[in-house]
PDB file of N, CA and C in Angstrom:
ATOM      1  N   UNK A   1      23.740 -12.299 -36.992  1.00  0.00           N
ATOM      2  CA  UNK A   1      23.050 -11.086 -36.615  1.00  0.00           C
ATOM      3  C   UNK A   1      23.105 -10.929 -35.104  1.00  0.00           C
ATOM      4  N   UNK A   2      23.684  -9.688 -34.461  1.00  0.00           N
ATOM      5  CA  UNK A   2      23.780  -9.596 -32.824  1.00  0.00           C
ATOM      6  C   UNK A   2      22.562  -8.895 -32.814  1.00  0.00           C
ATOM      7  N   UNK A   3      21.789  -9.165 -31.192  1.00  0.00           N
ATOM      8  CA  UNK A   3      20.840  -9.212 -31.117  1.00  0.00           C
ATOM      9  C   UNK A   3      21.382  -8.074 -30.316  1.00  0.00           C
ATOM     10  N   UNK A   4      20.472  -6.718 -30.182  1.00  0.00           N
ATOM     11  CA  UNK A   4      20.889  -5.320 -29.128  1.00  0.00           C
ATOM     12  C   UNK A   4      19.510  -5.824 -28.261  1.00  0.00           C
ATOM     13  N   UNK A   5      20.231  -4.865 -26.849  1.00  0.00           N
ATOM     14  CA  UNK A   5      18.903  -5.159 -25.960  1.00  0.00           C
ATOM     15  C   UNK A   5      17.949  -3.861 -26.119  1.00  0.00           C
ATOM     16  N   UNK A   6      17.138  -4.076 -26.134  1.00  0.00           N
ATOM     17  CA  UNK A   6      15.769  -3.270 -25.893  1.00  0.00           C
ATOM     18  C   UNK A   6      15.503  -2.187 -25.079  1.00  0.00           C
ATOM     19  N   UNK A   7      16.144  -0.845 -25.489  1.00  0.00           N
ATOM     20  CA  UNK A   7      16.118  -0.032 -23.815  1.00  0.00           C
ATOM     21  C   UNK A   7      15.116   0.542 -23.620  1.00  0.00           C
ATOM     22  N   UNK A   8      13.870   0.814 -24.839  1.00  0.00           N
ATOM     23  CA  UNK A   8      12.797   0.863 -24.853  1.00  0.00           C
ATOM     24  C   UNK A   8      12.034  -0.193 -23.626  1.00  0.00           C
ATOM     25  N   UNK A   9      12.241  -1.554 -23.519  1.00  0.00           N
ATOM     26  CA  UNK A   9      11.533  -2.437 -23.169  1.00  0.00           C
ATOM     27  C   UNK A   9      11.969  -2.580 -21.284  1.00  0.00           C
ATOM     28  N   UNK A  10      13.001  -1.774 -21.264  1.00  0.00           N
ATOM     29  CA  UNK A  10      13.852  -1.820 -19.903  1.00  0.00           C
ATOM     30  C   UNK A  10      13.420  -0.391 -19.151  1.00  0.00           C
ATOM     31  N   UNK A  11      12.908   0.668 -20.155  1.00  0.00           N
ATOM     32  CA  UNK A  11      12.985   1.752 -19.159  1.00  0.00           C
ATOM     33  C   UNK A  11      11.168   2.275 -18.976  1.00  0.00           C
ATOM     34  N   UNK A  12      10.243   0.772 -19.900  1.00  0.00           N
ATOM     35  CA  UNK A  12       8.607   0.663 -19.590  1.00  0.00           C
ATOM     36  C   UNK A  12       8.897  -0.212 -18.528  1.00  0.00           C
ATOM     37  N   UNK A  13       9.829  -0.882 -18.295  1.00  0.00           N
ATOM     38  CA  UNK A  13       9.783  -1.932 -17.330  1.00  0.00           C
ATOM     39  C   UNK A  13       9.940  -0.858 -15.418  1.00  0.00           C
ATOM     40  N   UNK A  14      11.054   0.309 -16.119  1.00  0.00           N
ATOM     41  CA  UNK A  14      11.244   0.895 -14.495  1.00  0.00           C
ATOM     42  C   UNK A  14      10.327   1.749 -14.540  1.00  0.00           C
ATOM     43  N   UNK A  15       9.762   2.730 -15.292  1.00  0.00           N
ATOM     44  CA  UNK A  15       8.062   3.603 -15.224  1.00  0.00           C
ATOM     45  C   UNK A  15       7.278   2.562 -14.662  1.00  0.00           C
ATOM     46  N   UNK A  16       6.938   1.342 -15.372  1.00  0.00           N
ATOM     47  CA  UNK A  16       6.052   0.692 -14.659  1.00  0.00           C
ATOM     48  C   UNK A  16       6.158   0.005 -12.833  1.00  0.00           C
ATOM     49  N   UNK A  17       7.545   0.357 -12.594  1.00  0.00           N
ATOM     50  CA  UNK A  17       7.986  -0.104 -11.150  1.00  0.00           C
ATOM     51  C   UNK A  17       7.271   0.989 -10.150  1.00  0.00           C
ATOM     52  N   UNK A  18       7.832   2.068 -11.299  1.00  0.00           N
ATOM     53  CA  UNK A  18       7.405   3.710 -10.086  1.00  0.00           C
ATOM     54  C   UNK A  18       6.564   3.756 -10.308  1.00  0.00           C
ATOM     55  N   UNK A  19       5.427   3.347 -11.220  1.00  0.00           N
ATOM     56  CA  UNK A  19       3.913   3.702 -10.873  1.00  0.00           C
ATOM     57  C   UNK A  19       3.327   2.622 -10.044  1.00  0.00           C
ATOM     58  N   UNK A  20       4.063   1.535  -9.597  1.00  0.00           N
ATOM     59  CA  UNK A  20       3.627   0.312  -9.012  1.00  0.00           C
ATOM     60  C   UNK A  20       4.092   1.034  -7.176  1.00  0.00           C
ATOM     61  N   UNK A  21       5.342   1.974  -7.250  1.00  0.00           N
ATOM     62  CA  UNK A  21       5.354   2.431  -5.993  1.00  0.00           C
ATOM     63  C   UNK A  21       4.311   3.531  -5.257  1.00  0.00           C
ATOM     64  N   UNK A  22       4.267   4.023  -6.245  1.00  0.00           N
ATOM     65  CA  UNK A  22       3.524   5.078  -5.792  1.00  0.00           C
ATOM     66  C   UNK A  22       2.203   4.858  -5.978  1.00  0.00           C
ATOM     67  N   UNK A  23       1.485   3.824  -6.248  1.00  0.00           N
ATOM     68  CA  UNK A  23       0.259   3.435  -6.150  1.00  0.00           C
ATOM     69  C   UNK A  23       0.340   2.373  -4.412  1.00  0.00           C
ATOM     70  N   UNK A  24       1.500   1.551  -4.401  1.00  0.00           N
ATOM     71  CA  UNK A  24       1.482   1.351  -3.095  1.00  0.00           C
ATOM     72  C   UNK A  24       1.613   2.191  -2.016  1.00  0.00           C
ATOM     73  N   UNK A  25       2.232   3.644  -2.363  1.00  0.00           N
ATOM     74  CA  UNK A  25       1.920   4.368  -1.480  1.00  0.00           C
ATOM     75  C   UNK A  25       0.727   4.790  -1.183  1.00  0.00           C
ATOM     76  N   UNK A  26      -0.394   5.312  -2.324  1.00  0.00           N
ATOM     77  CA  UNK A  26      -1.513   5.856  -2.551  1.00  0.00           C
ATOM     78  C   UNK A  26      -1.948   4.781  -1.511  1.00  0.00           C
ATOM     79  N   UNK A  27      -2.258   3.691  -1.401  1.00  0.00           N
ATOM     80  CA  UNK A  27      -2.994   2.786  -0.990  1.00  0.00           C
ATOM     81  C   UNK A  27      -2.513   2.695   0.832  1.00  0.00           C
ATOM     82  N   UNK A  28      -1.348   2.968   1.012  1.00  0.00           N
ATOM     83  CA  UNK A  28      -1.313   3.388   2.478  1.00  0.00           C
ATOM     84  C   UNK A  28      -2.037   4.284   3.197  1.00  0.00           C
ATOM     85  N   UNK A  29      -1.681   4.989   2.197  1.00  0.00           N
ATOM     86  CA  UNK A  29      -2.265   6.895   2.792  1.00  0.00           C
ATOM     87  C   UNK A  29      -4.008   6.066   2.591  1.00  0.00           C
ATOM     88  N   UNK A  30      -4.242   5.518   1.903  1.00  0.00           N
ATOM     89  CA  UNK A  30      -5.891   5.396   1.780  1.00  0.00           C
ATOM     90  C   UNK A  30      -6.505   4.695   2.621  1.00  0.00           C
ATOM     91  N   UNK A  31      -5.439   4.203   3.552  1.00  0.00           N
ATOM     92  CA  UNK A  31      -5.194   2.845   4.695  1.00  0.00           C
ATOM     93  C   UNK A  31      -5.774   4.245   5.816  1.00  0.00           C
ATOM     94  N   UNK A  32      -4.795   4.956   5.890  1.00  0.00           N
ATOM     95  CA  UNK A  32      -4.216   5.689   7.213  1.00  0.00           C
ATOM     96  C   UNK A  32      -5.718   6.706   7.088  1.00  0.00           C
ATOM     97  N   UNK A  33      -5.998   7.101   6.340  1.00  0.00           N
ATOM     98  CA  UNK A  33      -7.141   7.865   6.223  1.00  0.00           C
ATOM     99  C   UNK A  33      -8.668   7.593   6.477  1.00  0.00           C
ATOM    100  N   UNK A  34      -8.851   6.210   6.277  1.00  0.00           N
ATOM    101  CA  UNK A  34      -9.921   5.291   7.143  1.00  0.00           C
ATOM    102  C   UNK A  34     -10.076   5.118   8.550  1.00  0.00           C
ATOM    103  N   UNK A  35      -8.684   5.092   8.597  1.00  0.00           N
ATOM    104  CA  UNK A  35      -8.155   4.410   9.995  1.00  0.00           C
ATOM    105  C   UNK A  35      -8.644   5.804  10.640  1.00  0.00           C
ATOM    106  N   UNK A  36      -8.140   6.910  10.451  1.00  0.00           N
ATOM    107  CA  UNK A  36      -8.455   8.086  10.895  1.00  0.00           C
ATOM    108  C   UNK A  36     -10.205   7.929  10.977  1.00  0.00           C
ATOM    109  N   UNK A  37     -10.394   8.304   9.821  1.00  0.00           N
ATOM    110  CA  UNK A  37     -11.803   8.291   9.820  1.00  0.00           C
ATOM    111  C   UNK A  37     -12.531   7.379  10.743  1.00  0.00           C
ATOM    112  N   UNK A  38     -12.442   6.390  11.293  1.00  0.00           N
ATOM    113  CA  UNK A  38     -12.889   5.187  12.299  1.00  0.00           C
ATOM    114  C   UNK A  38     -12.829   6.270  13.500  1.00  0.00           C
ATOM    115  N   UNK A  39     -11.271   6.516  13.958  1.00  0.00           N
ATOM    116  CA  UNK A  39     -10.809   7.063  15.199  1.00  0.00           C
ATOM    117  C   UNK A  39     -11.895   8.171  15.356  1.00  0.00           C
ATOM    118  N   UNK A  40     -12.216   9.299  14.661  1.00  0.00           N
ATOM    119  CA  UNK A  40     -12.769  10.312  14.879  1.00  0.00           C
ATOM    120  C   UNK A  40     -14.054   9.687  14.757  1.00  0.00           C
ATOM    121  N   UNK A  41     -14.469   8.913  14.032  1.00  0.00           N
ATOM    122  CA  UNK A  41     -16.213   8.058  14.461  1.00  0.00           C
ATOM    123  C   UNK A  41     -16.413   8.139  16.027  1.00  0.00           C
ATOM    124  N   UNK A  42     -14.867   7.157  16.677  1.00  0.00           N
ATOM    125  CA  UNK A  42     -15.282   7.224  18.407  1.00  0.00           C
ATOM    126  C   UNK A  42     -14.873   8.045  19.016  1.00  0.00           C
ATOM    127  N   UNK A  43     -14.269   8.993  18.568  1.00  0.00           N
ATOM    128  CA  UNK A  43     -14.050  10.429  19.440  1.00  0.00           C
ATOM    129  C   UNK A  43     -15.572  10.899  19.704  1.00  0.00           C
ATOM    130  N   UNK A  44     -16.099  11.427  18.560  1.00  0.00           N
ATOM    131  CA  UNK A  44     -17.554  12.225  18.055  1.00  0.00           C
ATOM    132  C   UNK A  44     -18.934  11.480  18.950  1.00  0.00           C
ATOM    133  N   UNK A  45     -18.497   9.676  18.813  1.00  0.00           N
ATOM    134  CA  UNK A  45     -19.789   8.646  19.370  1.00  0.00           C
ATOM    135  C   UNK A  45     -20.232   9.715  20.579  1.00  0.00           C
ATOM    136  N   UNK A  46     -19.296   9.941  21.222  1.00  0.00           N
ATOM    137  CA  UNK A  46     -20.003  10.005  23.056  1.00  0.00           C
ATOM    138  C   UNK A  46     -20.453  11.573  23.463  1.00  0.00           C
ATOM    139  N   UNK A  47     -20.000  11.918  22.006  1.00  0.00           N
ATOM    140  CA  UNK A  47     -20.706  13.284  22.329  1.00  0.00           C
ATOM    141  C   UNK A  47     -21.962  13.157  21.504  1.00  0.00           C
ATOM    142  N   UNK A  48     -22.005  12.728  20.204  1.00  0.00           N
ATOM    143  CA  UNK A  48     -23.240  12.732  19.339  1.00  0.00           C
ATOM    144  C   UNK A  48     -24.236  11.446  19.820  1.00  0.00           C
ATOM    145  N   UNK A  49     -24.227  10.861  20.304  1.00  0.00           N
ATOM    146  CA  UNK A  49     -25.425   9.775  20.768  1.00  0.00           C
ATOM    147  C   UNK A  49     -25.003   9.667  22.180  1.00  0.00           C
ATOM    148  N   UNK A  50     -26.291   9.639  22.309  1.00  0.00           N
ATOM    149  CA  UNK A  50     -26.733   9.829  23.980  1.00  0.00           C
ATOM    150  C   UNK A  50     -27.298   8.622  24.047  1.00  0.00           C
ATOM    151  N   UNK A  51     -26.873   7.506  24.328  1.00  0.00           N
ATOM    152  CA  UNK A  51     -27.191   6.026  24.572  1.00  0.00           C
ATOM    153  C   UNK A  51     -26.654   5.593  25.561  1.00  0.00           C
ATOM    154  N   UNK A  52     -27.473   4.589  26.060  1.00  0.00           N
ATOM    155  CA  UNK A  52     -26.464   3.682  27.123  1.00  0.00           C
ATOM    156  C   UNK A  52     -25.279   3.029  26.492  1.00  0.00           C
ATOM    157  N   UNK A  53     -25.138   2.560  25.739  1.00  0.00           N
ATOM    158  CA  UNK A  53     -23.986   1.897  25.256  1.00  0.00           C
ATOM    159  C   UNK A  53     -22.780   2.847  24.343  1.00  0.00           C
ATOM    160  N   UNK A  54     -22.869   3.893  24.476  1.00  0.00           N
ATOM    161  CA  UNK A  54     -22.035   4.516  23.362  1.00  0.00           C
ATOM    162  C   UNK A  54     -20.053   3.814  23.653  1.00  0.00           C
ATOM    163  N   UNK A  55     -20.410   3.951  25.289  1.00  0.00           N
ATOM    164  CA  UNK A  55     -18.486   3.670  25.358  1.00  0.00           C
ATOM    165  C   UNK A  55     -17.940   2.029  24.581  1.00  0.00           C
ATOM    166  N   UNK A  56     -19.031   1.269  24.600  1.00  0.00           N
ATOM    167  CA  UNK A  56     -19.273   0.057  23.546  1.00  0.00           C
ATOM    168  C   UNK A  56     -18.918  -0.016  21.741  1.00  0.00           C
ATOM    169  N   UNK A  57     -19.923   1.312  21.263  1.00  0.00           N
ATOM    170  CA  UNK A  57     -19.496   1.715  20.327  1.00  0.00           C
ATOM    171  C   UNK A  57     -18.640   2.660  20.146  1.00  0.00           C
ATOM    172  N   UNK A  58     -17.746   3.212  21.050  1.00  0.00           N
ATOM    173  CA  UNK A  58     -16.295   3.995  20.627  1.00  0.00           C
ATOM    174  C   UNK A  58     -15.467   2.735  20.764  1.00  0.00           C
ATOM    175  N   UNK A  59     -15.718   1.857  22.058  1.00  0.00           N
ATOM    176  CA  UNK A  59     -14.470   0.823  22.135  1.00  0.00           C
ATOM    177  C   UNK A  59     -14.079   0.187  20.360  1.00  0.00           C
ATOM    178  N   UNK A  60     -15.671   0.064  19.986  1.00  0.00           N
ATOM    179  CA  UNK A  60     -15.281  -0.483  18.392  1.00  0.00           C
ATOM    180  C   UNK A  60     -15.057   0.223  17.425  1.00  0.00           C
ATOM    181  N   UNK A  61     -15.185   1.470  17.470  1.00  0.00           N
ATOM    182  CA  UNK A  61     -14.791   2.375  16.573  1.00  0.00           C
ATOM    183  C   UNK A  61     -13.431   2.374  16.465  1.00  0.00           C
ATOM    184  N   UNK A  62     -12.898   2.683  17.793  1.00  0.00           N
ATOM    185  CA  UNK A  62     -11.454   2.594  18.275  1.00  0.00           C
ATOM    186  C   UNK A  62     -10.644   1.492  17.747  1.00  0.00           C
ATOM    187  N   UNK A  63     -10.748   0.628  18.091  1.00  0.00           N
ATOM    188  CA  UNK A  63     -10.482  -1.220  17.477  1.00  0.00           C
ATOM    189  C   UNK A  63     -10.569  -1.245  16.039  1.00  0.00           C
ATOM    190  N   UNK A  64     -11.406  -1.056  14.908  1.00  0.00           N
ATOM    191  CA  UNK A  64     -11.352  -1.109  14.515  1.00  0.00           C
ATOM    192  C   UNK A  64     -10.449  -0.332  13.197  1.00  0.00           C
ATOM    193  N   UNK A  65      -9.976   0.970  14.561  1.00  0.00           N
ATOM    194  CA  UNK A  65      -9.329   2.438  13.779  1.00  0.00           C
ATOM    195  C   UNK A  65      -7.687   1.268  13.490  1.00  0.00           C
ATOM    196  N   UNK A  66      -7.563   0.941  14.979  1.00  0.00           N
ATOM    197  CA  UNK A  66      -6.362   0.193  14.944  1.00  0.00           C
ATOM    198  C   UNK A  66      -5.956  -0.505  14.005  1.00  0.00           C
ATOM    199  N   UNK A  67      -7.164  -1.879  13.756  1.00  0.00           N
ATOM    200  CA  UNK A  67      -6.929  -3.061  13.158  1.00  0.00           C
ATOM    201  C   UNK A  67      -6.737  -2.123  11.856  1.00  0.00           C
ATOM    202  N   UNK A  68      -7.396  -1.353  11.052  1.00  0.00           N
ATOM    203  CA  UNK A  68      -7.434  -1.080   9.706  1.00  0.00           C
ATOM    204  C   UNK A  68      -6.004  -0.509   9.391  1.00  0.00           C
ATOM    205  N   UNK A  69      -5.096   0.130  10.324  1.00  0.00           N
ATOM    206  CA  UNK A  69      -4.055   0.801  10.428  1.00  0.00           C
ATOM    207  C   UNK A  69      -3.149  -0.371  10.561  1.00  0.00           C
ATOM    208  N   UNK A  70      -2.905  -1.426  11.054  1.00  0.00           N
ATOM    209  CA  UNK A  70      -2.312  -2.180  11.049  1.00  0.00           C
ATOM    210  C   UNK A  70      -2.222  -3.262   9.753  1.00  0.00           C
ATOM    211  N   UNK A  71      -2.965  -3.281   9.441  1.00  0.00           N
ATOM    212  CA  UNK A  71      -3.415  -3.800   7.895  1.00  0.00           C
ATOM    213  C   UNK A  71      -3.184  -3.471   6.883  1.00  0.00           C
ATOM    214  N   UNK A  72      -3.103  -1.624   7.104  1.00  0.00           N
ATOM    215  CA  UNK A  72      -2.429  -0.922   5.558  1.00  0.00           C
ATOM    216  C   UNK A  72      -0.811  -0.977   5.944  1.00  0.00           C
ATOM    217  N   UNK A  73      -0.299  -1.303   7.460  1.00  0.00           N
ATOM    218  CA  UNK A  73       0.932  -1.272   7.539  1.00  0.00           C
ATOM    219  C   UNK A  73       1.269  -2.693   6.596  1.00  0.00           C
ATOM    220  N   UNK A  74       0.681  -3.816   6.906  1.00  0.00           N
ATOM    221  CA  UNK A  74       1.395  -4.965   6.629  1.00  0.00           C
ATOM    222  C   UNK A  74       1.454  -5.201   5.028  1.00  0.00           C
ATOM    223  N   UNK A  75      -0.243  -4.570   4.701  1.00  0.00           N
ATOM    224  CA  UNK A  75      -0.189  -4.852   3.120  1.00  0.00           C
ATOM    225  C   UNK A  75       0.972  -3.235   2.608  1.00  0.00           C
ATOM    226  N   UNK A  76       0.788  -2.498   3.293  1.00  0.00           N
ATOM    227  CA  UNK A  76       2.530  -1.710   2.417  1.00  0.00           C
ATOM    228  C   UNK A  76       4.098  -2.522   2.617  1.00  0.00           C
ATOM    229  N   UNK A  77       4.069  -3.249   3.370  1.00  0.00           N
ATOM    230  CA  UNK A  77       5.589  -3.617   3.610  1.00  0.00           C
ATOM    231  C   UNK A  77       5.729  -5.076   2.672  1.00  0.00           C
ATOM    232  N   UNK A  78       4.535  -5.455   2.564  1.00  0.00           N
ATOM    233  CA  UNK A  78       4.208  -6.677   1.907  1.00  0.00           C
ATOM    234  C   UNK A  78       4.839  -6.587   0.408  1.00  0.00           C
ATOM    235  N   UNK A  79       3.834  -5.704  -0.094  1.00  0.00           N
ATOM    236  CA  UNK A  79       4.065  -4.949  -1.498  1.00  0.00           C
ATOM    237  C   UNK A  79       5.351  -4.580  -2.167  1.00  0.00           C
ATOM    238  N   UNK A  80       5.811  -3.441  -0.699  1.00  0.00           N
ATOM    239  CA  UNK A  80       7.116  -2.959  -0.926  1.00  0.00           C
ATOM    240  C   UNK A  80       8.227  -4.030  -1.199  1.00  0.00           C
ATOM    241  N   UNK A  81       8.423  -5.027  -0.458  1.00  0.00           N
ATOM    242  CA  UNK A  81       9.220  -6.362  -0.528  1.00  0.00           C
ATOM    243  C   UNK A  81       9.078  -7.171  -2.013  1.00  0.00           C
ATOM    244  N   UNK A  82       7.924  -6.884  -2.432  1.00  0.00           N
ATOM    245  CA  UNK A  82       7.369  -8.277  -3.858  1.00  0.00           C
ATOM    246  C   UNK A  82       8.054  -6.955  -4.951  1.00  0.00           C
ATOM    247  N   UNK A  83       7.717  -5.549  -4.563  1.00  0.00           N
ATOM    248  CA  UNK A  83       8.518  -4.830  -5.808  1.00  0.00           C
ATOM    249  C   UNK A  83       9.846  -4.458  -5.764  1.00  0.00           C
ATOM    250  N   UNK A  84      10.881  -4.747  -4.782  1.00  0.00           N
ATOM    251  CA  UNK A  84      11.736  -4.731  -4.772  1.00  0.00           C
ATOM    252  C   UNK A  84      12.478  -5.641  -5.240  1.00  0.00           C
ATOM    253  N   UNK A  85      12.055  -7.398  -5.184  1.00  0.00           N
ATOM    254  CA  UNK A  85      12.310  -8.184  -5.540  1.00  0.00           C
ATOM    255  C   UNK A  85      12.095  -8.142  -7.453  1.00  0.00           C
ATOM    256  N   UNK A  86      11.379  -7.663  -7.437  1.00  0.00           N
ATOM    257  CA  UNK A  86      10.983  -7.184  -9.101  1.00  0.00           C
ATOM    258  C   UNK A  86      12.046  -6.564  -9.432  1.00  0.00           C
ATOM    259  N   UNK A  87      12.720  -5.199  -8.975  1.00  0.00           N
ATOM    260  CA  UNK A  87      13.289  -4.396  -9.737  1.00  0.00           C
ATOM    261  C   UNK A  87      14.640  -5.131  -9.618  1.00  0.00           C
ATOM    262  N   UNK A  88      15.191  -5.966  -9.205  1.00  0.00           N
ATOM    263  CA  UNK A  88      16.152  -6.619  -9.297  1.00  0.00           C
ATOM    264  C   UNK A  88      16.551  -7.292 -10.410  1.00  0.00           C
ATOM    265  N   UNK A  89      15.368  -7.451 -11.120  1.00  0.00           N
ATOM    266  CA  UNK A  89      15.362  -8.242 -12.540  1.00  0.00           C
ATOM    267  C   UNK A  89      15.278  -7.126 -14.090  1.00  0.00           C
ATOM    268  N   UNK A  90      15.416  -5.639 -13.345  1.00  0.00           N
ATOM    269  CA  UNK A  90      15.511  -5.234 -14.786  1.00  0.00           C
ATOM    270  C   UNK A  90      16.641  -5.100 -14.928  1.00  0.00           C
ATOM    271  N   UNK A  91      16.929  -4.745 -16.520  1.00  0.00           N
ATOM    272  CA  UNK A  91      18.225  -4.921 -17.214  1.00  0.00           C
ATOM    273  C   UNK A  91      18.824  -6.237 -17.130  1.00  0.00           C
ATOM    274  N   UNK A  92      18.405  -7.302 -16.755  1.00  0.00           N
ATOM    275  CA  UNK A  92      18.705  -8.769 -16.943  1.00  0.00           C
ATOM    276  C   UNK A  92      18.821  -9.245 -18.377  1.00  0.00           C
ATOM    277  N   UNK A  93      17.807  -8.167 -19.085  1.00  0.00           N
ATOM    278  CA  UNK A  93      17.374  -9.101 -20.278  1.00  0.00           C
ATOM    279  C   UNK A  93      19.212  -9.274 -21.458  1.00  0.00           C
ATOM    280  N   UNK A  94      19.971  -8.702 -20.504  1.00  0.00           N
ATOM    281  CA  UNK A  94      21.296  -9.064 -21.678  1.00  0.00           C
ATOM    282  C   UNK A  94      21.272 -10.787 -21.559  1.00  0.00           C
ATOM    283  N   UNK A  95      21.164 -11.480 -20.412  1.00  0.00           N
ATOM    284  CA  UNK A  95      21.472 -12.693 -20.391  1.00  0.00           C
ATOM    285  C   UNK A  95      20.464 -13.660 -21.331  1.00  0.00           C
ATOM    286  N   UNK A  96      19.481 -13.218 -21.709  1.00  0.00           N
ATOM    287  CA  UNK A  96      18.343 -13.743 -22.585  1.00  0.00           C
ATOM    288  C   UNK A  96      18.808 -13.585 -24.200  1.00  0.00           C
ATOM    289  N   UNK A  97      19.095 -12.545 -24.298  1.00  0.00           N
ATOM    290  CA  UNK A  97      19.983 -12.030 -25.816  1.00  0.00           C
ATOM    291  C   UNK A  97      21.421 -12.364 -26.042  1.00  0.00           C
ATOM    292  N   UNK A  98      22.404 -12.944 -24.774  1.00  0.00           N
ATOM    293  CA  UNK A  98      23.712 -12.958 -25.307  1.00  0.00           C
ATOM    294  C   UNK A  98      23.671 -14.795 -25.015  1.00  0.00           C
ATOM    295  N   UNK A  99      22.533 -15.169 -24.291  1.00  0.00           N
ATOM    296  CA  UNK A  99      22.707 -17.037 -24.384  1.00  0.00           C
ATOM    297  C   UNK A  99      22.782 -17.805 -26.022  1.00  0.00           C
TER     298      UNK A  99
END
């Protein structure tokens, strides 16, 4: 009995790649949109509070706009690399069925 490969099982395998991309994208943009959101926290600080310390709290608003932006950079390139390495392995499965 020859065993056929599964193209059912090969083409849930690449849907499930592209929803794995585009959720790593989602998760950038959700990166970059914080990050924003921080930045405009210390734009707004030095006009909306009248404190001695406000340039204190923009410096960290600021810093922190950065760090969060730098973070959705590394965890997207991170991601992008582990699913690329993935999609390399579909349609493999002939070598599993013709051993």
């Amino acid at each position: 009995m020859t065993n056929s490969i599964n193209k059912d099982l090969i083409l849930r395998e690449r849907l499930a790649l592209q929803r794995t991309t585009l959720a790593n994208q989602t998760t950038l943009l959700a990166f970059l949109r914080t990050a924003m959101y921080f930045a405009v926290a210390g734009l707004s600080t030095h006009n909306v509070l009248k404190i001695q310390n406000s340039l204190l709290i923009e410096i960290g608003f600021y810093t922190s706009s950065v760090v969060i932006l730098v973070l959705g950079i590394i965890n997207f390139w991170r991601h992008k690399k582990r699913i690329a390495q993935n999609r390399k392995h579909i349609g493999d499965y002939k070598i599993a069925y013709y051993e």
